[in-house]
Protein backbone atom coordinates (compact mmCIF):
# COMPACT_ATOMS: atom_id res chain seq x y z
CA UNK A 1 7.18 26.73 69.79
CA UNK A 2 10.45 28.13 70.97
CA UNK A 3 13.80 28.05 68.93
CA UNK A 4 15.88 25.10 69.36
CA UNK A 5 19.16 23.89 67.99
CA UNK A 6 20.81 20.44 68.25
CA UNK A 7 24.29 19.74 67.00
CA UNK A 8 26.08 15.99 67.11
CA UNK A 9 28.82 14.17 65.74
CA UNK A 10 27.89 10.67 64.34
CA UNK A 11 30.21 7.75 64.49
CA UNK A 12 30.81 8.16 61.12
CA UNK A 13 32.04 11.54 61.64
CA UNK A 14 29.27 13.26 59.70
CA UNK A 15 28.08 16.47 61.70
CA UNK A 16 24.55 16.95 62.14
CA UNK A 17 22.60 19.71 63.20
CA UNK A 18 19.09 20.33 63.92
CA UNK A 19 17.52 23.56 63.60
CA UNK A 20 14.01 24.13 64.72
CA UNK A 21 12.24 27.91 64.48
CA UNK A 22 8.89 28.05 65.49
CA UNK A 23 7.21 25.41 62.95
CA UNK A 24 10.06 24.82 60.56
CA UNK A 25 12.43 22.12 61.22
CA UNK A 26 15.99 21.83 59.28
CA UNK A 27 18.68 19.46 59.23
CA UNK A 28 22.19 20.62 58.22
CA UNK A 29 24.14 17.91 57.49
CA UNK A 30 28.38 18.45 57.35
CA UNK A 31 27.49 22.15 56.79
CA UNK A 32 25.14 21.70 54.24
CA UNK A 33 21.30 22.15 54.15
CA UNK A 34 19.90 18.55 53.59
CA UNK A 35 16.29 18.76 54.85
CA UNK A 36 13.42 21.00 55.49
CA UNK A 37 10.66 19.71 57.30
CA UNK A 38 7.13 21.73 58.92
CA UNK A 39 5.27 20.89 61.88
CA UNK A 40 1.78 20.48 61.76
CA UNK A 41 1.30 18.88 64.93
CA UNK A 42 3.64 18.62 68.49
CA UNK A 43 2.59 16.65 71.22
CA UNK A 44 4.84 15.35 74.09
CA UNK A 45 4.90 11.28 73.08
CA UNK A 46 3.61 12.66 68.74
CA UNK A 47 4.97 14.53 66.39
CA UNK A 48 3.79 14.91 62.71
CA UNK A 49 5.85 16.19 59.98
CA UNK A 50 5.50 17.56 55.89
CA UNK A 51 8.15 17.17 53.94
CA UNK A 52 8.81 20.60 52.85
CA UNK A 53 12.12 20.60 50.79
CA UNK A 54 14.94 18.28 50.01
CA UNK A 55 17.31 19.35 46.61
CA UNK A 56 18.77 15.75 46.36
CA UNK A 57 16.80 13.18 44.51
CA UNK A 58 18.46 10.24 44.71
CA UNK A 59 15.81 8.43 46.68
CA UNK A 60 17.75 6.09 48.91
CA UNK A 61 20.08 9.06 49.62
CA UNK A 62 17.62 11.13 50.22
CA UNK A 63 15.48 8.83 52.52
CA UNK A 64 19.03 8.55 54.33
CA UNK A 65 19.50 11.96 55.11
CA UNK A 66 15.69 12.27 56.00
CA UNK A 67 16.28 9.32 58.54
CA UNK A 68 18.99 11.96 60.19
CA UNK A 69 16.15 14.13 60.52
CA UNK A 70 14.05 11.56 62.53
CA UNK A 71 17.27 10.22 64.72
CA UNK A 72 17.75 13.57 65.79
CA UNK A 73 14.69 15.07 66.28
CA UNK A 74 14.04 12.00 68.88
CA UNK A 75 17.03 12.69 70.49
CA UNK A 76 15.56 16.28 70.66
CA UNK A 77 12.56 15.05 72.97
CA UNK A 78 13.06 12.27 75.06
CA UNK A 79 9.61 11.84 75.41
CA UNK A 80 8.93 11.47 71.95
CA UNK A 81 7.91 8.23 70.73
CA UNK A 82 6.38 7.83 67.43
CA UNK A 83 6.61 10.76 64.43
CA UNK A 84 4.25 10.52 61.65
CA UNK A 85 4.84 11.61 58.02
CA UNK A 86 4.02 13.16 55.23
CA UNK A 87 5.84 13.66 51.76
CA UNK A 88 4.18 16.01 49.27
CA UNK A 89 5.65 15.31 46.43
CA UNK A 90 8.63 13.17 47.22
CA UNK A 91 6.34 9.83 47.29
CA UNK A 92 9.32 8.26 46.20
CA UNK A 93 10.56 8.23 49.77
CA UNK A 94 8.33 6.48 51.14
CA UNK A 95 9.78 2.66 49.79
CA UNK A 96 13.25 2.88 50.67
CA UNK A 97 11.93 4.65 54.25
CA UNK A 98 10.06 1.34 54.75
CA UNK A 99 13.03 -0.56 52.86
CA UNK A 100 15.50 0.93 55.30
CA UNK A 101 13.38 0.02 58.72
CA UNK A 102 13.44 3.48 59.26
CA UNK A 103 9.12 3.68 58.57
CA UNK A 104 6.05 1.42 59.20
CA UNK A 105 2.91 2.20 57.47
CA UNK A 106 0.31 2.96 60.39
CA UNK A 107 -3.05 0.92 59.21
CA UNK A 108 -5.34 3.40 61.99
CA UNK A 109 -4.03 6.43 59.83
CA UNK A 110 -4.55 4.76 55.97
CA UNK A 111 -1.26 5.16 54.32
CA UNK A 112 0.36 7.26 56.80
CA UNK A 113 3.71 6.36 57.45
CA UNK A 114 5.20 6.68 61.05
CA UNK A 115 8.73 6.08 62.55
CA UNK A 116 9.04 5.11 66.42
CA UNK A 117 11.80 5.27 68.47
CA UNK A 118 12.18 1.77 69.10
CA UNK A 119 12.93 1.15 65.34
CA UNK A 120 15.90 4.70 64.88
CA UNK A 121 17.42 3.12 67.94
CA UNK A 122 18.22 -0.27 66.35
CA UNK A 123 20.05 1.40 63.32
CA UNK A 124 23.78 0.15 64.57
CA UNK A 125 25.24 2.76 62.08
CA UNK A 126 24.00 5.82 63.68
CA UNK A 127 25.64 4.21 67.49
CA UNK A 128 28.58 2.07 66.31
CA UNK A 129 31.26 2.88 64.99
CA UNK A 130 32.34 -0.45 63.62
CA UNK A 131 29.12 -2.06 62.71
CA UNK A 132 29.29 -4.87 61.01
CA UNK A 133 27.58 -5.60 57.84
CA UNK A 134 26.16 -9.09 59.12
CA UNK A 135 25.42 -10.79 61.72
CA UNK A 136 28.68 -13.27 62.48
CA UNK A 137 27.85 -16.46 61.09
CA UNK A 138 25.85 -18.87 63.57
CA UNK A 139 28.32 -22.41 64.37
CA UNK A 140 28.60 -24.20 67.12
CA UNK A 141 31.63 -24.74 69.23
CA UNK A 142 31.97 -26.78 72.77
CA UNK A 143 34.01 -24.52 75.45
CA UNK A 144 35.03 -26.57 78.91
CA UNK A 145 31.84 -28.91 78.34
CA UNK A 146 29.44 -25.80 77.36
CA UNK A 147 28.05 -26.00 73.90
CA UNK A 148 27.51 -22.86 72.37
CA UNK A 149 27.59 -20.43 69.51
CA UNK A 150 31.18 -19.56 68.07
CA UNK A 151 31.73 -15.96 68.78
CA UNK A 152 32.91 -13.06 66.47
CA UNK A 153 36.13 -11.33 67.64
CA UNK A 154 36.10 -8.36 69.76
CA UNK A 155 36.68 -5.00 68.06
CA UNK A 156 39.85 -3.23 69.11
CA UNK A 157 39.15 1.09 69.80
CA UNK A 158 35.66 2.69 70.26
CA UNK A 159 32.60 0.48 69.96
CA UNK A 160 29.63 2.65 70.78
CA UNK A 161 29.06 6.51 70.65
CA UNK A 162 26.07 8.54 71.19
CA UNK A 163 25.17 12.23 72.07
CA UNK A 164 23.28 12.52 75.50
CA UNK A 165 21.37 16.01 74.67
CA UNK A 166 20.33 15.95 78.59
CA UNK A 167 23.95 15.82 79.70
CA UNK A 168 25.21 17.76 77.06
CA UNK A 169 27.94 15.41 76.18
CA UNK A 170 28.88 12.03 74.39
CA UNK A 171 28.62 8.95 75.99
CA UNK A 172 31.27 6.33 74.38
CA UNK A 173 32.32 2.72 75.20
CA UNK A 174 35.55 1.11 74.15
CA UNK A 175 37.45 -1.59 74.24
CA UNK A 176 39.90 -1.76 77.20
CA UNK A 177 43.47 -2.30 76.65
CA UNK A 178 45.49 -4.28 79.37
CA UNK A 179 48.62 -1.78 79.26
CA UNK A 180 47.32 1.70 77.96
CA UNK A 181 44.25 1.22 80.59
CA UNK A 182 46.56 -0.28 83.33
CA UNK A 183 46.87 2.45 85.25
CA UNK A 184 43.18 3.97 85.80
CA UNK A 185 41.78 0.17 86.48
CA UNK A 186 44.62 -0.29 89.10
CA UNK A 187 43.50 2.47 91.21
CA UNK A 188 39.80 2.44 90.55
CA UNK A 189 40.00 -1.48 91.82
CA UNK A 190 42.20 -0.17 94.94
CA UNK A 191 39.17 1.99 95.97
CA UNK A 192 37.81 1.00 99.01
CA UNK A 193 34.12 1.27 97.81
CA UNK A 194 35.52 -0.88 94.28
CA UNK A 195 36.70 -3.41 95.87
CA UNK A 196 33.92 -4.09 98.82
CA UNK A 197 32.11 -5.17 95.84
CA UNK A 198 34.58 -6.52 93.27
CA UNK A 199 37.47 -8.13 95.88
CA UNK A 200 40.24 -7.11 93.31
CA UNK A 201 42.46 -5.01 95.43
CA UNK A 202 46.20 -5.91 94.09
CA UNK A 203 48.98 -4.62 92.42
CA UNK A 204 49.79 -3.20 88.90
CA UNK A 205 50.89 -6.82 88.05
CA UNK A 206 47.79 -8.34 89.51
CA UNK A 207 45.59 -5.90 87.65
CA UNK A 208 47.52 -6.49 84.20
CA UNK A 209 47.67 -10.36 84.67
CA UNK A 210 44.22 -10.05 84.83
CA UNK A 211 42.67 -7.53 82.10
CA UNK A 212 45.02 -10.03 79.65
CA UNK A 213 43.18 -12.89 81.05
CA UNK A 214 39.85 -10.94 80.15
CA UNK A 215 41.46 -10.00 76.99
CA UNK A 216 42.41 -13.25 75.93
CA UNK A 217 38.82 -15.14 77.24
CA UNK A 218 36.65 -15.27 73.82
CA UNK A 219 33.21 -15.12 75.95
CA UNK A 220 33.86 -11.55 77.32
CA UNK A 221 34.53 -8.11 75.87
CA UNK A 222 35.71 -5.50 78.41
CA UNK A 223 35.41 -1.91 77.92
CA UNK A 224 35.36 1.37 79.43
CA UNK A 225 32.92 3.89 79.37
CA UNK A 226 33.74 7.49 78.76
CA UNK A 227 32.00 10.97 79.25
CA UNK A 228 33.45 13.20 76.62
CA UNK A 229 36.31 10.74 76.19
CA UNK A 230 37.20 10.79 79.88
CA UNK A 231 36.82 7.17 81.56
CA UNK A 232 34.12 6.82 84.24
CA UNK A 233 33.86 2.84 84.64
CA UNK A 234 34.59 -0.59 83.91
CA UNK A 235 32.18 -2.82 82.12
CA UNK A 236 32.82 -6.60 81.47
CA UNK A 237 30.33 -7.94 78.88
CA UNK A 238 30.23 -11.27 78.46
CA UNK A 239 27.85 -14.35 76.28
CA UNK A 240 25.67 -15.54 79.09
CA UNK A 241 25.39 -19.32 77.64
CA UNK A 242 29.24 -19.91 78.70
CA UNK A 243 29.15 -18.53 81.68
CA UNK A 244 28.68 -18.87 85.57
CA UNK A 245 24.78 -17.61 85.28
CA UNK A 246 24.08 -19.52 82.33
CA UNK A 247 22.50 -22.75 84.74
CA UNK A 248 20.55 -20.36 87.04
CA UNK A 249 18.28 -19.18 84.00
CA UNK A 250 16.91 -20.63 80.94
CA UNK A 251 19.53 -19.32 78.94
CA UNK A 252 19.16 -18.29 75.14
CA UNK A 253 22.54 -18.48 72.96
CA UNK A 254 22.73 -14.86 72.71
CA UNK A 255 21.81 -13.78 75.46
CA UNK A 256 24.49 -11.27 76.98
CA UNK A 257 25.41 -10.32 80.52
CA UNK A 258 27.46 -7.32 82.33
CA UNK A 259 29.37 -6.67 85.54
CA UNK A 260 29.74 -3.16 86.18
CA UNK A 261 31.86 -0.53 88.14
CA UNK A 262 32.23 3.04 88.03
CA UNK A 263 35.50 4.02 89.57
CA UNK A 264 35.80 8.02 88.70
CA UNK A 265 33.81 9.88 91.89
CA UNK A 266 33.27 12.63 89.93
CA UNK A 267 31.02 10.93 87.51
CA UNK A 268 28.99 9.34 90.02
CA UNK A 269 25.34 9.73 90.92
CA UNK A 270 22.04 9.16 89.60
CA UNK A 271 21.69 11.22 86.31
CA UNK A 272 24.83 9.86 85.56
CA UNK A 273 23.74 5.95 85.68
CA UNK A 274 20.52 7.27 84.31
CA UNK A 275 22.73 8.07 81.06
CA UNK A 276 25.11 5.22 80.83
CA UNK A 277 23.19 1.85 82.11
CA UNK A 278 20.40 2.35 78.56
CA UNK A 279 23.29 3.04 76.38
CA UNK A 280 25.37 -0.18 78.14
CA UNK A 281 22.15 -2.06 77.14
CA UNK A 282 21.76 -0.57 73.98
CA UNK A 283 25.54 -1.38 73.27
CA UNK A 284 24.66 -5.29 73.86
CA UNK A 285 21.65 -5.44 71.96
CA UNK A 286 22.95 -3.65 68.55
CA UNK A 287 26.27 -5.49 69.05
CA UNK A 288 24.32 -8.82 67.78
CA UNK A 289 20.60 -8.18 66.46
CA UNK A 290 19.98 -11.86 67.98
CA UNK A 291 20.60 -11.11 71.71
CA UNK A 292 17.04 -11.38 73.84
CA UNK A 293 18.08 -10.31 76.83
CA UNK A 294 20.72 -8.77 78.67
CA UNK A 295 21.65 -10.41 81.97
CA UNK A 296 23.16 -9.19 85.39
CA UNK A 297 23.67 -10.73 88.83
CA UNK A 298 24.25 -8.09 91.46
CA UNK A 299 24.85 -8.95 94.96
CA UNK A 300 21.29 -9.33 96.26
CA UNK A 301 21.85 -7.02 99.02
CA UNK A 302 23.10 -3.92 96.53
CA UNK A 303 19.38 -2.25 96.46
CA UNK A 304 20.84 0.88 95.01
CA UNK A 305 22.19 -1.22 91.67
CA UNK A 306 18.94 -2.70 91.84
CA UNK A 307 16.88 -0.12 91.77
CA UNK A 308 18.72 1.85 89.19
CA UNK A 309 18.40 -1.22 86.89
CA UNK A 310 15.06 -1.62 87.57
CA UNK A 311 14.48 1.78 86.36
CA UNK A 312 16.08 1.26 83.61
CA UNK A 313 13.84 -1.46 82.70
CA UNK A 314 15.74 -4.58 84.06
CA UNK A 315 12.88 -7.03 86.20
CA UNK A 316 14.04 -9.45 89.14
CA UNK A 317 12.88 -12.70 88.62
CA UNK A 318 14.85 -13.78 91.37
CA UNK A 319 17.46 -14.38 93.54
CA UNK A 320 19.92 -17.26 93.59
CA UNK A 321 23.23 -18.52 95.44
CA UNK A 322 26.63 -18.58 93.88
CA UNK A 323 29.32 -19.98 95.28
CA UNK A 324 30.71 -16.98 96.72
CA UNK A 325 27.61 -14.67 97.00
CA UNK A 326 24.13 -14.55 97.14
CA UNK A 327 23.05 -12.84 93.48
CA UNK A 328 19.59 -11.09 92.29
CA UNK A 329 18.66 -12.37 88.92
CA UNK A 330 18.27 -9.02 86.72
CA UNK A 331 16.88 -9.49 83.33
CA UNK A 332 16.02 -6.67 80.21
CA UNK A 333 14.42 -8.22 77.22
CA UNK A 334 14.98 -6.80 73.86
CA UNK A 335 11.25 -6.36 73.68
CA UNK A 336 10.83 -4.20 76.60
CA UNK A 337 13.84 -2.32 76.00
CA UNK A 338 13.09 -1.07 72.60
CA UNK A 339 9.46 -0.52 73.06
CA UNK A 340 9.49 1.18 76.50
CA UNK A 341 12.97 1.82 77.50
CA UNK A 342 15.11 3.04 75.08
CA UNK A 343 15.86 6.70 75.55
């Protein structure tokens, strides 16, 4: 096994680096040694792990830093998906690892405990920056004749963060502001190949009368995405059940939806969508643990968007007629996502 290193800056702001020589695995947490782990076993989809050293002995602290470990070790191999463990003698991990959703005990393997992807990636504090500590409470308001949940407010700043180890950058989503932003949406929407799809070409006073209509509209959330802190695109998510789509589908009240554009040409191309459409849908179903799916309707003639969503793990069900276009139905379920899709 070759040496490898992995370094990454949490939302948090705690630093984390992973250190792997041969068969011994570290994590160095804000400069400090936090975890030593060896590998007894290294497949591409199954790893297995001894706990060989950890100085702190506060359990749930300890279990913390050990679920650093696992985060970033399946960051480390996207083709890992399940990591089994064993403790020595820090048994006392093992409750708060199953306390903390970061473990499941695997019955095939006795009292083996494993951690799979699909469980790290719905941690919302190791992706958002502003997580909160509960779901907002579930009530029931009526918006122009649409009865539906009352939604939380949107969060102002960064929203999402996570290190893309392919890429070798940080992929980041925040929340777009209608005069700081002005200027980049104005000319990505005066793009030729923007607007053949989105029909926005305007003016600056167009553009801002309309991000403050966004803004101001309690079903959406509109943010930009951002390579390294550089904007690539526009995203508009918005709460399916108050919305256009909501009667072409049997709509759940959490369900969420997304129009998206990505106006720098420089951060085009597959690898690129490849990177930014999971974490979009990652973004949407950590925002609220009770969103099922996450919606889109492209125009049904944009194959391209199609089949980079489809990749991605979004199926078709099919295709339907708004008033102004004709739309393919594009669905991700939570289920699929974190059990297949989630890189």
């Amino acid at each position: 096994m070759n040496s490898m290193a992995l370094i990454q800056t949490l939302p948090n702001g705690r630093q984390i680096a992973l250190q792997q020589n041969e068969n011994k695995v570290s994590l160095v947490v804000d400069g400090h040694a936090a975890v030593k782990l060896q590998l007894t076993t290294c497949l591409d989809s199954v790893m297995a792990l001894h706990l060989s050293d950890m100085a702190l002995t506060d359990s749930d602290a300890a279990a913390s830093l050990l679920g650093l470990a696992l985060h970033a070790l399946f960051d480390s191999r996207l083709l890992l998906r399940c990591i089994e463990i064993s403790f020595g003698n820090r048994g006392d991990l093992r409750q708060p690892l199953l306390s903390f959703g970061l473990a499941v005990v695997n019955a095939d393997l006795g009292e083996t405990l494993i951690s799979r992807r699909g469980m790290l990636r719905q941690i919302p504090e190791l992706y958002l920056p502003q997580s909160r500590p509960h779901a907002f409470p579930h009530n029931y308001t009526m918006t122009n004749g649409k009865r539906h949940p009352l939604r939380g407010p949107v969060a102002v700043g960064e929203v999402y963060r996570r290190y893309l180890p392919d890429l070798a950058a940080t992929i980041s989503f925040r929340t777009v502001d209608s005069d700081a932003d002005l200027e980049v949406f104005h000319a990505w929407h005066n793009n030729p190949r923007v607007s053949a799809f989105w029909e926005l070409e305007g003016s600056e006073d167009m553009h801002r009368e309309y991000l403050q209509k966004v803004s101001a509209d309690a079903h959406m959330h509109p943010v930009f995405g951002c390579f390294g802190g550089e904007p690539f695109g526009y995203f508009e998510i918005y709460w399916a059940k108050e919305d256009r789509i909501a009667p072409y589908y049997e709509v759940d009240d959490y369900d969420r939806g997304v129009h998206m554009l990505v106006g720098d040409e420089r951060l085009r191309g597959p690898h690129r969508v490849a990177a930014w459409l999971p974490s979009l849908a990652h973004f949407m179903f950590l925002d609220d643990p009770r969103t099922r799916n996450v919606v889109a309707e492209p125009r049904a003639d944009n194959a391209k968007m199609i089949g980079y969503m489809q990749q991605t793990g979004f199926c078709k069900p099919k295709e339907f007629d708004f008033p102004h276009k004709r739309a393919a139905l594009m669905m991700l379920s939570r289920e699929a996502f974190f059990d297949q899709f989630c890189v």
